[in-house]
Protein backbone atom coordinates (compact mmCIF):
# COMPACT_ATOMS: atom_id res chain seq x y z
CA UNK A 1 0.00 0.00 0.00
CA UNK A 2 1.57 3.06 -1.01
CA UNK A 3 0.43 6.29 0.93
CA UNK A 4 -0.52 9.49 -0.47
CA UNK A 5 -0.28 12.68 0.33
CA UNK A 6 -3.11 15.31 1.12
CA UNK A 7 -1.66 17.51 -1.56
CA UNK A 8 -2.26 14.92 -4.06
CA UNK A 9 -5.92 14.08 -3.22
CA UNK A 10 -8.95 16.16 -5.53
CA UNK A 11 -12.58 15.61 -6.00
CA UNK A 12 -12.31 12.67 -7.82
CA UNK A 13 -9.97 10.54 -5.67
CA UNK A 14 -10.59 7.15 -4.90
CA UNK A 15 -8.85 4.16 -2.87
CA UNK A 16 -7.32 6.52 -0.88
CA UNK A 17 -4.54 5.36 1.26
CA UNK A 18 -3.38 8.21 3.75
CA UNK A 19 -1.38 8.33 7.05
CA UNK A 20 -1.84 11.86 8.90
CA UNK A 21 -2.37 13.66 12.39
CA UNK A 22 -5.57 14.52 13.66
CA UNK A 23 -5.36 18.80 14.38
CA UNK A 24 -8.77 19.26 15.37
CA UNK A 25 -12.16 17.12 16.04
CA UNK A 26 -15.76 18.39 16.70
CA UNK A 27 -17.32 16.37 19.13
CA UNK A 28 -20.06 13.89 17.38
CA UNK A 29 -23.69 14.20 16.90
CA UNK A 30 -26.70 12.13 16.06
CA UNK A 31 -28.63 12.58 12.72
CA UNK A 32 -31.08 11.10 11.38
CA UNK A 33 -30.75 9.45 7.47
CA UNK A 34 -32.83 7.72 5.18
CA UNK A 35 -31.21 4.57 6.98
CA UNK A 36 -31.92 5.75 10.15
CA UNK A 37 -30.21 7.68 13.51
CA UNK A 38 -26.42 7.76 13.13
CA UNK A 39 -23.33 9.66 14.33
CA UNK A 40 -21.42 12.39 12.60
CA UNK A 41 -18.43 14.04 13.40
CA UNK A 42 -15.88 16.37 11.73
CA UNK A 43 -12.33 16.16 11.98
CA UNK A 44 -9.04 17.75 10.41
CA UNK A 45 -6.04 16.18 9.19
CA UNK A 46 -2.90 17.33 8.26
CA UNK A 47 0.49 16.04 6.65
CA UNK A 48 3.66 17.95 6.00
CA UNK A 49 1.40 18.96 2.70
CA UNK A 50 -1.45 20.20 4.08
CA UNK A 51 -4.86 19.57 5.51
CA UNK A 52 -7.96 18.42 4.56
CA UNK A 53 -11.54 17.71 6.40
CA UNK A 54 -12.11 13.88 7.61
CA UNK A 55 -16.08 13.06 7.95
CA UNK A 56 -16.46 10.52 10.59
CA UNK A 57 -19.74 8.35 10.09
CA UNK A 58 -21.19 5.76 12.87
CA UNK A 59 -18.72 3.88 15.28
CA UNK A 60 -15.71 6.08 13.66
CA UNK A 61 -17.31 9.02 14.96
CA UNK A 62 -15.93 8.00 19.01
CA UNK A 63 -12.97 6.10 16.97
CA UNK A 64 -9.92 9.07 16.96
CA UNK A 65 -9.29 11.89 19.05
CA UNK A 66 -6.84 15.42 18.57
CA UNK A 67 -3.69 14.36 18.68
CA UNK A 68 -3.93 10.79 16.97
CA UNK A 69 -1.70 9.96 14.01
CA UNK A 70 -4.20 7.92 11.81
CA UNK A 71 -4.12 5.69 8.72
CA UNK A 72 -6.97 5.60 6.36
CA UNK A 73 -7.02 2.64 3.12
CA UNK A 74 -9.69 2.77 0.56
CA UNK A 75 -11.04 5.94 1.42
CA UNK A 76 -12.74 8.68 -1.08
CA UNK A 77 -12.97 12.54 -1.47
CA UNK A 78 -15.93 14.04 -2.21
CA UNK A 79 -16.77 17.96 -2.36
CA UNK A 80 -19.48 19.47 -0.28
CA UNK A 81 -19.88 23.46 0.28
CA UNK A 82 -16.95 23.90 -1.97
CA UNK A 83 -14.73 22.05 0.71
CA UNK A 84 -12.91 18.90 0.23
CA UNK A 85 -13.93 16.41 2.37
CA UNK A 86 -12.33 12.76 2.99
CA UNK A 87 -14.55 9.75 4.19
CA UNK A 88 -14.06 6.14 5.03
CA UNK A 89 -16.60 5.06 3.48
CA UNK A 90 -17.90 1.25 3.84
CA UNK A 91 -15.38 -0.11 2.27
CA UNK A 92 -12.70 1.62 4.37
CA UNK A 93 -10.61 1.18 7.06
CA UNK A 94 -9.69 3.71 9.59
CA UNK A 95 -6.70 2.79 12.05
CA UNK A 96 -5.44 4.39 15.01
CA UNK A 97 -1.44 4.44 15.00
């Protein structure tokens, strides 16, 4: 697995593979979807290339905290609001370093 950087990443990326450090993190919050009542939370990430906005869905929401160093595989980057914005996704996986 080769990791990229946050510079690299656009609109379109896919199978993202990404090791960074957690700079800031909103505290999570219960929605409700078309699927049902879930938790959301926002968090920042940042490598010696920049930063970009993690969305945290479900159990990943509790999952990381300021401070962590993380490492996301097959994520995605969507825009919302004009913003980047990096998920997990199902397919993901979100680790804790």
């Amino acid at each position: 697995m080769v990791n990229m950087e946050i510079s690299e990443l656009n609109v379109n990326s896919t199978k993202v593979n990404i090791k960074a450090k957690v700079i800031e993190k909103d505290s999570s919050r219960e929605i409700l979807t078309r699927y049902g009542k879930t938790k959301v939370s926002n968090a920042k990430l940042e490598d010696k290339s920049g930063t970009i906005k993690l969305v945290l869905w479900g159990d990943d929401a509790d999952k990381i905290n300021e401070g962590d160093t993380i490492e996301i595989e097959n994520g995605f980057v969507k825009e919302w609001n004009s913003e980047l914005q990096l998920s997990v996704g199902k397919f993901g996986k979100l680790t804790v370093l």
